[in-house]
Protein backbone atom coordinates (compact mmCIF):
# COMPACT_ATOMS: atom_id res chain seq x y z
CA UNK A 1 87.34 101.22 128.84
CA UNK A 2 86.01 103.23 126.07
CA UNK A 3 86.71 103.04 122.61
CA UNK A 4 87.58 106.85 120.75
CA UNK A 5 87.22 106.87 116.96
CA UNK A 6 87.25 109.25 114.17
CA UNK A 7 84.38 109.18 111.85
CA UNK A 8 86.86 110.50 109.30
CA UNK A 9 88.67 107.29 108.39
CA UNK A 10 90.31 108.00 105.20
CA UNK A 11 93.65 109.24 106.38
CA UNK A 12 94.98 112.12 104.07
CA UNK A 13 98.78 111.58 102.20
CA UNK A 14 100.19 114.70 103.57
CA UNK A 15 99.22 113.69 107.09
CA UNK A 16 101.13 110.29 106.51
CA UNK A 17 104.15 112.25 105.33
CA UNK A 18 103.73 114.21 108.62
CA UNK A 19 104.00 111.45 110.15
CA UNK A 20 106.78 110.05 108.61
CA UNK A 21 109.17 113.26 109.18
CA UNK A 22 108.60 113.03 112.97
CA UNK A 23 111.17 109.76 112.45
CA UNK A 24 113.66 111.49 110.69
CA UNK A 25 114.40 113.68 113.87
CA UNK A 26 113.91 111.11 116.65
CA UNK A 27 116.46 108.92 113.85
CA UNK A 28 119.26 111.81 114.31
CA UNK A 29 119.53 111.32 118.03
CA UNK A 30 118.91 107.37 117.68
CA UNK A 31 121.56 107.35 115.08
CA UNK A 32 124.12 109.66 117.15
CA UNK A 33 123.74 107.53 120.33
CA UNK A 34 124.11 104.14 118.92
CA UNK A 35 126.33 104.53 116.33
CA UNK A 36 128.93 107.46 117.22
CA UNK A 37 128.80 107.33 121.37
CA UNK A 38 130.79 104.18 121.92
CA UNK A 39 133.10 106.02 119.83
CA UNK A 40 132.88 109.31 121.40
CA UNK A 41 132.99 108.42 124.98
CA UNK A 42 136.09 106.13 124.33
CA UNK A 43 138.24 108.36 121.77
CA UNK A 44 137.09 111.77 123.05
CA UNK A 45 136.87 111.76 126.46
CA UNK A 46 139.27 108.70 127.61
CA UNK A 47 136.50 106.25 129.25
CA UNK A 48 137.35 102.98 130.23
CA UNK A 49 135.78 100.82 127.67
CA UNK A 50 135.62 98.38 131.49
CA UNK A 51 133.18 101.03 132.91
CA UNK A 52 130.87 101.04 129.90
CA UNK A 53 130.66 97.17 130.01
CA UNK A 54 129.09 97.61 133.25
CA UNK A 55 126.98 100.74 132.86
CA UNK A 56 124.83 99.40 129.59
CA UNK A 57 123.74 96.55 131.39
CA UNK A 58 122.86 98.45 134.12
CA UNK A 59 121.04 101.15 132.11
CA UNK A 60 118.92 98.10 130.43
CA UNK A 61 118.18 96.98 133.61
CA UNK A 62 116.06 100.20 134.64
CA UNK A 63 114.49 99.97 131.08
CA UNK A 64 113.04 97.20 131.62
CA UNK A 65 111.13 98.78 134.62
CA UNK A 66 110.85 102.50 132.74
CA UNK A 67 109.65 101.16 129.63
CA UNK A 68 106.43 98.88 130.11
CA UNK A 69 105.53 101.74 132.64
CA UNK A 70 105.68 104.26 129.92
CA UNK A 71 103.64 102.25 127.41
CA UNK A 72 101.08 101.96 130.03
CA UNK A 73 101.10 105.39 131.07
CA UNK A 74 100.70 106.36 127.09
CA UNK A 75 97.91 103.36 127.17
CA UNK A 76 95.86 105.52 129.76
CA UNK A 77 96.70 108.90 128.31
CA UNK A 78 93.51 111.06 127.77
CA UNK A 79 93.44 114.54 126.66
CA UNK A 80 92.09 117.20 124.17
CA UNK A 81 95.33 116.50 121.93
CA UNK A 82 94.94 112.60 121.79
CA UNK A 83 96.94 110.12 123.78
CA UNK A 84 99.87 109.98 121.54
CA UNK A 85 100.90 113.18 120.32
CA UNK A 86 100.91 115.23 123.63
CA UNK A 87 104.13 112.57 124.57
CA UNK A 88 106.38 112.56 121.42
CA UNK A 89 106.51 116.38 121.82
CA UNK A 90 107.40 116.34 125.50
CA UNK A 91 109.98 113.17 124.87
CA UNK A 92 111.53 115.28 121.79
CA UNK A 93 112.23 118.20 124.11
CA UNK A 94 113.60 116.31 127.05
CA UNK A 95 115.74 114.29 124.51
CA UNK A 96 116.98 116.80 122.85
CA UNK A 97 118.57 118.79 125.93
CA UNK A 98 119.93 115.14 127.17
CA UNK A 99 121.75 114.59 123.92
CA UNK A 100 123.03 118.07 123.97
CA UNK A 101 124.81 117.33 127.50
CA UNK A 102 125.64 114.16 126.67
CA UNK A 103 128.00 115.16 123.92
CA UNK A 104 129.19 118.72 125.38
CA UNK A 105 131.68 118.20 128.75
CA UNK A 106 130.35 121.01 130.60
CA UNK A 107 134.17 121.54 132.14
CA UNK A 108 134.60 118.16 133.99
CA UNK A 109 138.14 117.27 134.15
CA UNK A 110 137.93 113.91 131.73
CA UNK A 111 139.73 111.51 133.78
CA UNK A 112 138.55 112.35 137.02
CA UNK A 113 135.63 110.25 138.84
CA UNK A 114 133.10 112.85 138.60
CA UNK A 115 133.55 112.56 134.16
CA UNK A 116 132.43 108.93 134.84
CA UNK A 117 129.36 109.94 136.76
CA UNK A 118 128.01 112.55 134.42
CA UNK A 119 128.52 109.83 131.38
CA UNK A 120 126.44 107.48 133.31
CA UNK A 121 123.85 109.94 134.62
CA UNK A 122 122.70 111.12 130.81
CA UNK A 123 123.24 107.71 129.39
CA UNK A 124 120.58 106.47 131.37
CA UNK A 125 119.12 109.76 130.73
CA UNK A 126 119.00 109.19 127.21
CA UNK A 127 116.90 105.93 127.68
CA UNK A 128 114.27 107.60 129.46
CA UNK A 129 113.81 110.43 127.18
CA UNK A 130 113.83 108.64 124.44
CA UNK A 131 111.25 106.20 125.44
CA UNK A 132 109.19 109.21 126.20
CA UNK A 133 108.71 110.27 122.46
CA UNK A 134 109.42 106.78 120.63
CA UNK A 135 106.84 104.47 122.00
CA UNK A 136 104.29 106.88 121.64
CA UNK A 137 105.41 107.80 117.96
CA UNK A 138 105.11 103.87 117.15
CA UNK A 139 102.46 103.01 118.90
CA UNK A 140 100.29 105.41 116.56
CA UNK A 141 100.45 102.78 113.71
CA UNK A 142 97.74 100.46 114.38
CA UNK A 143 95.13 103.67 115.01
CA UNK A 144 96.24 104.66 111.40
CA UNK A 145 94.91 101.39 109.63
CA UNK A 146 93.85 97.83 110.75
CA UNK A 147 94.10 96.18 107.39
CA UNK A 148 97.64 94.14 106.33
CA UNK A 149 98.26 96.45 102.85
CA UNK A 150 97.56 99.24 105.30
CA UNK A 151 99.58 98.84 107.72
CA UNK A 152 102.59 98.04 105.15
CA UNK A 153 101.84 101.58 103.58
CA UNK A 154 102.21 103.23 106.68
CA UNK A 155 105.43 101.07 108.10
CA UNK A 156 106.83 101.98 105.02
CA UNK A 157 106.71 105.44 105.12
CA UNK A 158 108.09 106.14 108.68
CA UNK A 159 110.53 103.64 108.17
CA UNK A 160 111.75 105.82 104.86
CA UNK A 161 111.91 108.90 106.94
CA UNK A 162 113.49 106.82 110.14
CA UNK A 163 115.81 105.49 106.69
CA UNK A 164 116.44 108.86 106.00
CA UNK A 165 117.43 110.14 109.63
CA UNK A 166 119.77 107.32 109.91
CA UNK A 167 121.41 108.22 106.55
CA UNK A 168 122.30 111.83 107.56
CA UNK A 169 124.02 110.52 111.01
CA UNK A 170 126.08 107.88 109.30
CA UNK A 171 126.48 110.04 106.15
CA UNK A 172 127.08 113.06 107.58
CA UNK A 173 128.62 112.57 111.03
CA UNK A 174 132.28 112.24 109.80
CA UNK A 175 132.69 114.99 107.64
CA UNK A 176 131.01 117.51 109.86
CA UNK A 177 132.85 116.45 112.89
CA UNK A 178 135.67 117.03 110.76
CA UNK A 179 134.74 120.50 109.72
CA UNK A 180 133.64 121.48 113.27
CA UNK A 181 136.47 120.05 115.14
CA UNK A 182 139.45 119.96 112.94
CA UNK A 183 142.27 122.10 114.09
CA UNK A 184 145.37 121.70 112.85
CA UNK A 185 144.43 117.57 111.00
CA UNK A 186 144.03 117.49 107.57
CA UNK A 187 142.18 114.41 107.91
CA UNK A 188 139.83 112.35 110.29
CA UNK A 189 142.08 109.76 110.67
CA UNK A 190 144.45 112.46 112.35
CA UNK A 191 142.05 114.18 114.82
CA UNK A 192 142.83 114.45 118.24
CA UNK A 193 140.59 113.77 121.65
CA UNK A 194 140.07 117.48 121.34
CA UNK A 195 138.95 117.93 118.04
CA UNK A 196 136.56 114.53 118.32
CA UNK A 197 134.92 116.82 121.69
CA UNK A 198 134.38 120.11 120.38
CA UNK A 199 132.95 118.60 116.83
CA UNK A 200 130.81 116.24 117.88
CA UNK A 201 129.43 118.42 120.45
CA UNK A 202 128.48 121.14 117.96
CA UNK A 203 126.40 117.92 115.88
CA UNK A 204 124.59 117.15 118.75
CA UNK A 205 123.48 120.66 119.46
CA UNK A 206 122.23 120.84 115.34
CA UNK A 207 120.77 117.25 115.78
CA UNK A 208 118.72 118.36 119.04
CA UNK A 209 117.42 121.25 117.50
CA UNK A 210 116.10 119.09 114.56
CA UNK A 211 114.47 116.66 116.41
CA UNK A 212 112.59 119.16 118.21
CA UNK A 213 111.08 120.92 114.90
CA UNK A 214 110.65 117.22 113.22
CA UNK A 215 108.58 116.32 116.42
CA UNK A 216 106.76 119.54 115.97
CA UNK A 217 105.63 119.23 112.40
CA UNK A 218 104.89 115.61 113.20
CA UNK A 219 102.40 116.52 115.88
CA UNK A 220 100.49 119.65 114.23
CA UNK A 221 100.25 117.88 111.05
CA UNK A 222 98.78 114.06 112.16
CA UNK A 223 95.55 113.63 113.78
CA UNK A 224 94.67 110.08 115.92
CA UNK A 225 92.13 107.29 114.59
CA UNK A 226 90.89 104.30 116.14
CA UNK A 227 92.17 105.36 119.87
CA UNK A 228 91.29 102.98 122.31
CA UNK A 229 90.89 105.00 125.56
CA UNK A 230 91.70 103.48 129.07
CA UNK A 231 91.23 104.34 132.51
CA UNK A 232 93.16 101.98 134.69
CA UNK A 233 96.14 103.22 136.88
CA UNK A 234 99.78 101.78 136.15
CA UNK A 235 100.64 98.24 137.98
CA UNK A 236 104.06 97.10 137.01
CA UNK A 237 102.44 93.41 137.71
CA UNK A 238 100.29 93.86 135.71
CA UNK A 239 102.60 95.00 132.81
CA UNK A 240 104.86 91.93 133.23
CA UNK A 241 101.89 89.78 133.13
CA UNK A 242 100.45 91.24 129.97
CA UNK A 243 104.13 90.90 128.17
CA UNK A 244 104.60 87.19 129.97
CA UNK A 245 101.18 86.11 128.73
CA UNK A 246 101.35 87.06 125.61
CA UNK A 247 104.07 84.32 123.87
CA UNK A 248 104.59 85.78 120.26
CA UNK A 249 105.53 88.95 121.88
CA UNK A 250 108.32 87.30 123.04
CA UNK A 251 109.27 85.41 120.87
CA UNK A 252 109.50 88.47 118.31
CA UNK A 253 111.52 90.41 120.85
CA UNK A 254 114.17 87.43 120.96
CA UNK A 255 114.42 86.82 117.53
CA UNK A 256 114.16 90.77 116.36
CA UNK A 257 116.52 91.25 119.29
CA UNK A 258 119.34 88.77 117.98
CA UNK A 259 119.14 90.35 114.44
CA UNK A 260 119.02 93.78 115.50
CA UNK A 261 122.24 93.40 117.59
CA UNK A 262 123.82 91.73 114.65
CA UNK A 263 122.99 95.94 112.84
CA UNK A 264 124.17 97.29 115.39
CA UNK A 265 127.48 95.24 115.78
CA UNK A 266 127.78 96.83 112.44
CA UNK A 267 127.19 100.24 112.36
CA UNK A 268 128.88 100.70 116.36
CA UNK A 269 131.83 98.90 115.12
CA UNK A 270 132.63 100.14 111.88
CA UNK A 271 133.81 103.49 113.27
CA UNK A 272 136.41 101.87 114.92
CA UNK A 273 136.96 99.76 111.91
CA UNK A 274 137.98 102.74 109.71
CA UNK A 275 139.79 104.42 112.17
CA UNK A 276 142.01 101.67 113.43
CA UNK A 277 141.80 98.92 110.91
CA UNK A 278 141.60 101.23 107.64
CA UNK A 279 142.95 104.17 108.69
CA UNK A 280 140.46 106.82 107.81
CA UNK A 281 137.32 107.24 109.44
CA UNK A 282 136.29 109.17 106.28
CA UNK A 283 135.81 106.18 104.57
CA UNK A 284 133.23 105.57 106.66
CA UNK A 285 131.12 107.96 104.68
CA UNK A 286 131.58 106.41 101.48
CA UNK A 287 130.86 102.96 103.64
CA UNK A 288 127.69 104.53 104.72
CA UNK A 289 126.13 105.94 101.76
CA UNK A 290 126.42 102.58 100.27
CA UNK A 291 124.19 101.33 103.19
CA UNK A 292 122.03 104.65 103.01
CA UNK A 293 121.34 102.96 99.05
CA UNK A 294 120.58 99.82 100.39
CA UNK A 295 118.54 100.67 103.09
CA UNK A 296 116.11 102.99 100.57
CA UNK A 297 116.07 99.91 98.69
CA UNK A 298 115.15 97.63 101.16
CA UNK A 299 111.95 99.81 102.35
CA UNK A 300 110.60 98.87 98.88
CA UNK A 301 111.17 95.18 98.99
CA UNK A 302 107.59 94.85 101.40
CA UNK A 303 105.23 96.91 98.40
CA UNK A 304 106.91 94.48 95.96
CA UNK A 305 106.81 91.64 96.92
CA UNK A 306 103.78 91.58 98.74
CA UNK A 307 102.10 90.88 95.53
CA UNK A 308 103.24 87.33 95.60
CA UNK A 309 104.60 86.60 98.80
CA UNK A 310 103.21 86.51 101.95
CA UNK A 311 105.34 88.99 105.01
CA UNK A 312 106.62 85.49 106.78
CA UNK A 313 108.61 84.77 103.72
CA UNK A 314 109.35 88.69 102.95
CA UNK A 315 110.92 88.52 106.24
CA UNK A 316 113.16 85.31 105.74
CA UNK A 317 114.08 86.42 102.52
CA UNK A 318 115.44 89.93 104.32
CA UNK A 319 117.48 88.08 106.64
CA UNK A 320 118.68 85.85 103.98
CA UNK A 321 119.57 89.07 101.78
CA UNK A 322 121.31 90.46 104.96
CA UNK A 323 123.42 86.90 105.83
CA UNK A 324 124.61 87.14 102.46
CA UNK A 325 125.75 90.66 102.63
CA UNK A 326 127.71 90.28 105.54
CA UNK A 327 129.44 86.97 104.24
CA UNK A 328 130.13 89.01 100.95
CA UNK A 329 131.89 92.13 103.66
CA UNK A 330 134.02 89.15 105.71
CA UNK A 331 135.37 87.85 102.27
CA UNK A 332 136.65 91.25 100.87
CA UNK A 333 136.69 92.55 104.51
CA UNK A 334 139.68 90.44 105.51
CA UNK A 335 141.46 91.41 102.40
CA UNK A 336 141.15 94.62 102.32
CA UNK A 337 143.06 96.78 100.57
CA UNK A 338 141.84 99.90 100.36
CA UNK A 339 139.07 98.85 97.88
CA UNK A 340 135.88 100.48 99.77
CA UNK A 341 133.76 99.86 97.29
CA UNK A 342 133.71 96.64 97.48
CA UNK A 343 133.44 96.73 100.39
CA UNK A 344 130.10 99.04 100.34
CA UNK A 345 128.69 96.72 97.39
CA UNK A 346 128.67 94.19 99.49
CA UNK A 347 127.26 96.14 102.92
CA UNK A 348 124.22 97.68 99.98
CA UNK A 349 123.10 94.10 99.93
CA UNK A 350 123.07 93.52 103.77
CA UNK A 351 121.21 96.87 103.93
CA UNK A 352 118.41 96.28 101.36
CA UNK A 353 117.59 93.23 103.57
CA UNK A 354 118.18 95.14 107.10
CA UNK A 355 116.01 97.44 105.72
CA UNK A 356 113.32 95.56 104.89
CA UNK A 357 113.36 93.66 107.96
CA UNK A 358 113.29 96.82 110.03
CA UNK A 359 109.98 97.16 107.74
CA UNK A 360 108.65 94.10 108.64
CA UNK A 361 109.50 94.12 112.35
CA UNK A 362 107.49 97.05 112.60
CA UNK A 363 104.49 95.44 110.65
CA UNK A 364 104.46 91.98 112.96
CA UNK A 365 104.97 93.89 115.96
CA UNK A 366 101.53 95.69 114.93
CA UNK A 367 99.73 92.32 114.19
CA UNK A 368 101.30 91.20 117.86
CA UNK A 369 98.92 93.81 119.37
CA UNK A 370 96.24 92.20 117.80
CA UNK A 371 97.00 89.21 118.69
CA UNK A 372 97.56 90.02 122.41
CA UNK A 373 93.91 91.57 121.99
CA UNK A 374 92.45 88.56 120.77
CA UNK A 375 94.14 86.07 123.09
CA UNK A 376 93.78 88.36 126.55
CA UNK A 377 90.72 90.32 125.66
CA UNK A 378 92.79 93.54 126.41
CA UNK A 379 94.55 95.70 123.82
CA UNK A 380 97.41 96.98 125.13
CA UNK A 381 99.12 99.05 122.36
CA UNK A 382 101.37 101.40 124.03
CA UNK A 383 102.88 98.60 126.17
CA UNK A 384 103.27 96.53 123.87
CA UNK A 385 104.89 98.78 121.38
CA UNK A 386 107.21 99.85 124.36
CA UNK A 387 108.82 96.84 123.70
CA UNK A 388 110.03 97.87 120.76
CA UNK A 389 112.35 100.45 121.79
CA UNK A 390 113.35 97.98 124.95
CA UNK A 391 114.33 95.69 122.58
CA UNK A 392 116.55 97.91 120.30
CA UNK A 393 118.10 99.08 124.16
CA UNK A 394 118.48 95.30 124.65
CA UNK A 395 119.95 94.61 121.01
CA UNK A 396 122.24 97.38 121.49
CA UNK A 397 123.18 96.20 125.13
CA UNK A 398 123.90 92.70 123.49
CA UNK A 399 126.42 94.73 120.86
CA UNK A 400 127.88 96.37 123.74
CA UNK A 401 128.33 93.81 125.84
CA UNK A 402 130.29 91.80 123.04
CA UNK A 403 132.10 95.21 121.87
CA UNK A 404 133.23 96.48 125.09
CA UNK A 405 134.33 92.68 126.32
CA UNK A 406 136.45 92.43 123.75
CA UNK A 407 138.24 95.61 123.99
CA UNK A 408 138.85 94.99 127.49
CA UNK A 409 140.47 91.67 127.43
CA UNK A 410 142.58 92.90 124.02
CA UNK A 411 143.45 96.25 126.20
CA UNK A 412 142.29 98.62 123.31
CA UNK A 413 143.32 102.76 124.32
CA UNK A 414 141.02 104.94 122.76
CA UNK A 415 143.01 107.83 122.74
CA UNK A 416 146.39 105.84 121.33
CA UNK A 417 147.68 107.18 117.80
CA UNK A 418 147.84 103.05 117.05
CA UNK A 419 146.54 100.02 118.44
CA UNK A 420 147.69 96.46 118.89
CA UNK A 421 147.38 93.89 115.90
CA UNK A 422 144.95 92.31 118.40
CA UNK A 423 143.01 94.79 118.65
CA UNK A 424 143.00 95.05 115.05
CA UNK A 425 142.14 91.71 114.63
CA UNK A 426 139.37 91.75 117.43
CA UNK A 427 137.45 94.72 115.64
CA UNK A 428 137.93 93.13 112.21
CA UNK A 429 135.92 89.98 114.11
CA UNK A 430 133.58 92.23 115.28
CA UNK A 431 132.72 93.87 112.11
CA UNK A 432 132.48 90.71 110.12
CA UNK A 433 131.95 87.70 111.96
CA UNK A 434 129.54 88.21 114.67
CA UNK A 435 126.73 89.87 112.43
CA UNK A 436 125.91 87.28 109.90
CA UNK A 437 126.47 84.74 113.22
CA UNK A 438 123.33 86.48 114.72
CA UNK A 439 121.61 87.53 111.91
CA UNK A 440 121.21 83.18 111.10
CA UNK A 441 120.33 82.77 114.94
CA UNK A 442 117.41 84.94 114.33
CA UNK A 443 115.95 83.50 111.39
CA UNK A 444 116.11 80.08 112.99
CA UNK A 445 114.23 81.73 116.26
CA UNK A 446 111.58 83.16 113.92
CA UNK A 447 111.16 80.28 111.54
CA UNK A 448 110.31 77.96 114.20
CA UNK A 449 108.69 79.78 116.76
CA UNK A 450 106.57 82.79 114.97
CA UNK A 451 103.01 82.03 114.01
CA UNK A 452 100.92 84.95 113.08
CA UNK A 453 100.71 84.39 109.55
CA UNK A 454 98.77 82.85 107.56
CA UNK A 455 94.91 81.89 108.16
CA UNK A 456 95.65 82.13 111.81
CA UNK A 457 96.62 85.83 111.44
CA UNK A 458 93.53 86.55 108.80
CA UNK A 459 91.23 84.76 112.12
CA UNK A 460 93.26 87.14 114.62
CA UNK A 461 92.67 90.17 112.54
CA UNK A 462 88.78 89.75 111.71
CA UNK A 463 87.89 88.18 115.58
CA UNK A 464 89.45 91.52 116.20
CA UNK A 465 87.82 93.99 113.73
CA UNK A 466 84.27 92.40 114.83
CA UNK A 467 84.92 93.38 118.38
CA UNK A 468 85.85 96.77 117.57
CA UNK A 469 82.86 97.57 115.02
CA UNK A 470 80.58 95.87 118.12
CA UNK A 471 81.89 98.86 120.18
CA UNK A 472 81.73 101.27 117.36
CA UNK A 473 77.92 100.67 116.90
């Protein structure tokens, strides 16, 4: 193994901001997929909410195999363009075209068998792709900085522009859905399977585009530090041992996993929450931007209070923030009248701590590849950030798993102009209940069983930095 590093240390600001807008396209087809499928797939096109309780398990199954063996492909990457950069173009493109089909029905009849196998073919699809260009784009942290302020600076920023992608989906999505696919409904809440089809699929085709020209700028504007080059050919053993043997890697994948479900419960749910609960799915929007607010917010909260906090407690006082939020949402939530705003007042809250955890996540999972180094001898980056993005697949597995359950047993029709008062009452759980439920799971998981802080992490980082400037010289 050889080590690669720039002489030119000092990393420029407009090459940060490069790197920061590839996340706002790779965000756009994150946010379509995780927040607006469920609700596509089921409202547009008819599927069986039965079928998609089995296929996202399934699809997280061959993640777990696709995944580590993309971070260790990235790990042994080599070329004139740098290890990194070369992938998140190539992912971009692939994921763009497999969000464009997933969202367009290229002429399948929707309720014949063959609708069914297309939807599962580019769901998986999606994973794949998408792993392509995010673990790379991640995994180029640590080669930006090794120091803790560092590292915050640069989490920061891609999390503002990842921030920002997710706004425009969640901002955005409704009313241009609307304007693409209304035909003869004067409002969301009145659009028909038809409408939902043609508008979303003209989103997908502007969000695909996007990502590819984010990716773009991200790659010709950023240039790789601190690569550490390997040689060795992919052993899916050996992957599993690396993630098995290294216990605070998972341990931050449980507890990040359990509070990132909680997110998604929220933002997967809520469609379905303003369309059937509410009424209008253009509240939504207003819903949203509240969280958009919050979530801006929240990517400040590290700079701040870093000055007199340490990022264990930044991170309990996020999830605290968040659990508070979402108990705020349940109490006006379940007597809701109309009043949105409250509503959203309460959801800015949850998102100034989501935010900041998101922040934070990012951060520890950086010091985790340090501390994999320093307990195995082996670095590991691109591996271990792949399990990142499994994570989020698992988190959003969890969500489905608990979403689509419960629409099965309380026989919720997508494509009905109403639905049952228990399937009212099953989504109003869902949006309220279950997230603050798993948001306290994880900070009792992380309180108890996360331990790179501290002078252990300050010994971690420095037995780590001597080894490398050892190599350097």
């Amino acid at each position: 193994m050889k080590v690669g590093i720039s002489m030119d240390k000092k990393v420029p600001f407009r090459e940060k901001i490069g790197y920061g807008v590839g996340a706002v396209g790779l965000d756009l087809s994150y946010g379509l997929f995780y927040s607006y499928l469920s609700l596509y797939l089921t409202n547009a096109l008819g599927i069986s909410p039965l079928f998609l309780l089995i296929l996202a398990p399934i699809a997280r199954l061959w993640d777990g195999i696709n995944d580590p063996m993309m971070g260790t492909l990235v790990d042994i990457s080599n070329s004139k363009m740098g290890k990194y950069r070369p992938w998140i173009l190539r992912g971009a493109v692939a994921n763009a075209v497999v969000l464009c089909l997933l969202f367009n029905n290229p002429g399948i009849d929707t309720k014949s068998v063959w609708m069914y196998v297309y939807v599962a073919v580019f769901y998986v699809l999606w994973g794949m792709t998408n792993t392509l260009a995010d673990i790379p784009y991640w995994s180029m942290i640590p080669s930006f900085a090794t120091e803790e302020k560092d590292r915050n600076f640069i989490s920061t920023i891609a999390r503002t522009f990842s921030g920002l992608g997710q706004g425009i989906v969640l901002i955005l999505t409704a009313p241009i859905v609307a304007f693409f696919g209304r035909s003869s409904a004067d409002s969301l809440s009145a659009m028909t399977p038809e409408s939902l089809r043609v508008g979303f699929g003209k989103w997908s085709i502007i969000a695909s585009v996007l990502l590819v020209l984010f990716a773009f700028i991200c790659v010709i504007s950023t240039k790789e530090r601190n690569v550490v080059k390997g040689g060795e050919k992919f052993s899916f053993k050996d992957a599993v041992n690396v993630v098995r043997q290294n216990d605070q890697l998972l341990v931050f994948m449980l507890f990040a996993m359990i509070s990132n479900a909680g997110y998604y419960m929220t933002s997967g749910i809520s469609s379905y929450y303003f369309t059937s609960v509410a009424g209008d799915l253009g509240l939504q929007s207003k819903f949203n931007m509240f969280g958009a607010v919050g979530s801006i917010i929240g990517i400040a909260v590290i700079p701040v209070c870093s000055k007199f906090m340490n990022n264990r407690s930044i991170y309990k006082l996020s999830l605290g923030m968040a659990a508070a939020g979402y108990i705020g949402m349940a109490i006006i939530g379940y007597g809701f009248d109309g009043n949105v705003y409250g509503l959203g007042a309460c959801y800015l809250l949850t998102s100034v701590g989501i935010g900041s955890m998101f922040v934070n996540q990012t951060v520890m999972l950086a010091d985790v590849v340090d501390y994999g180094e320093y307990k195995l001898g082996k670095r590991n980056q691109s591996l271990t950030f792949s399990m990142k993005g499994f994570l989020q697949k698992m988190a959003y597995t969890v969500q489905c798993i608990i979403m689509y359950l419960t629409f099965s047993v309380t026989k919720y029709e997508g494509t009905a102009p109403e639905q049952t008062q228990t399937a009212k009452d099953a989504i109003s759980a869902l949006m309220f209940i279950v997230p603050p439920v798993l948001i306290i799971i994880s900070y009792i998981v992380f309180s108890k069983k996360y331990k790179i802080y501290g002078d252990f992490k300050r010994e971690v980082l420095a037995a780590v930095s001597e080894k490398h400037n050892k190599k350097e010289k």
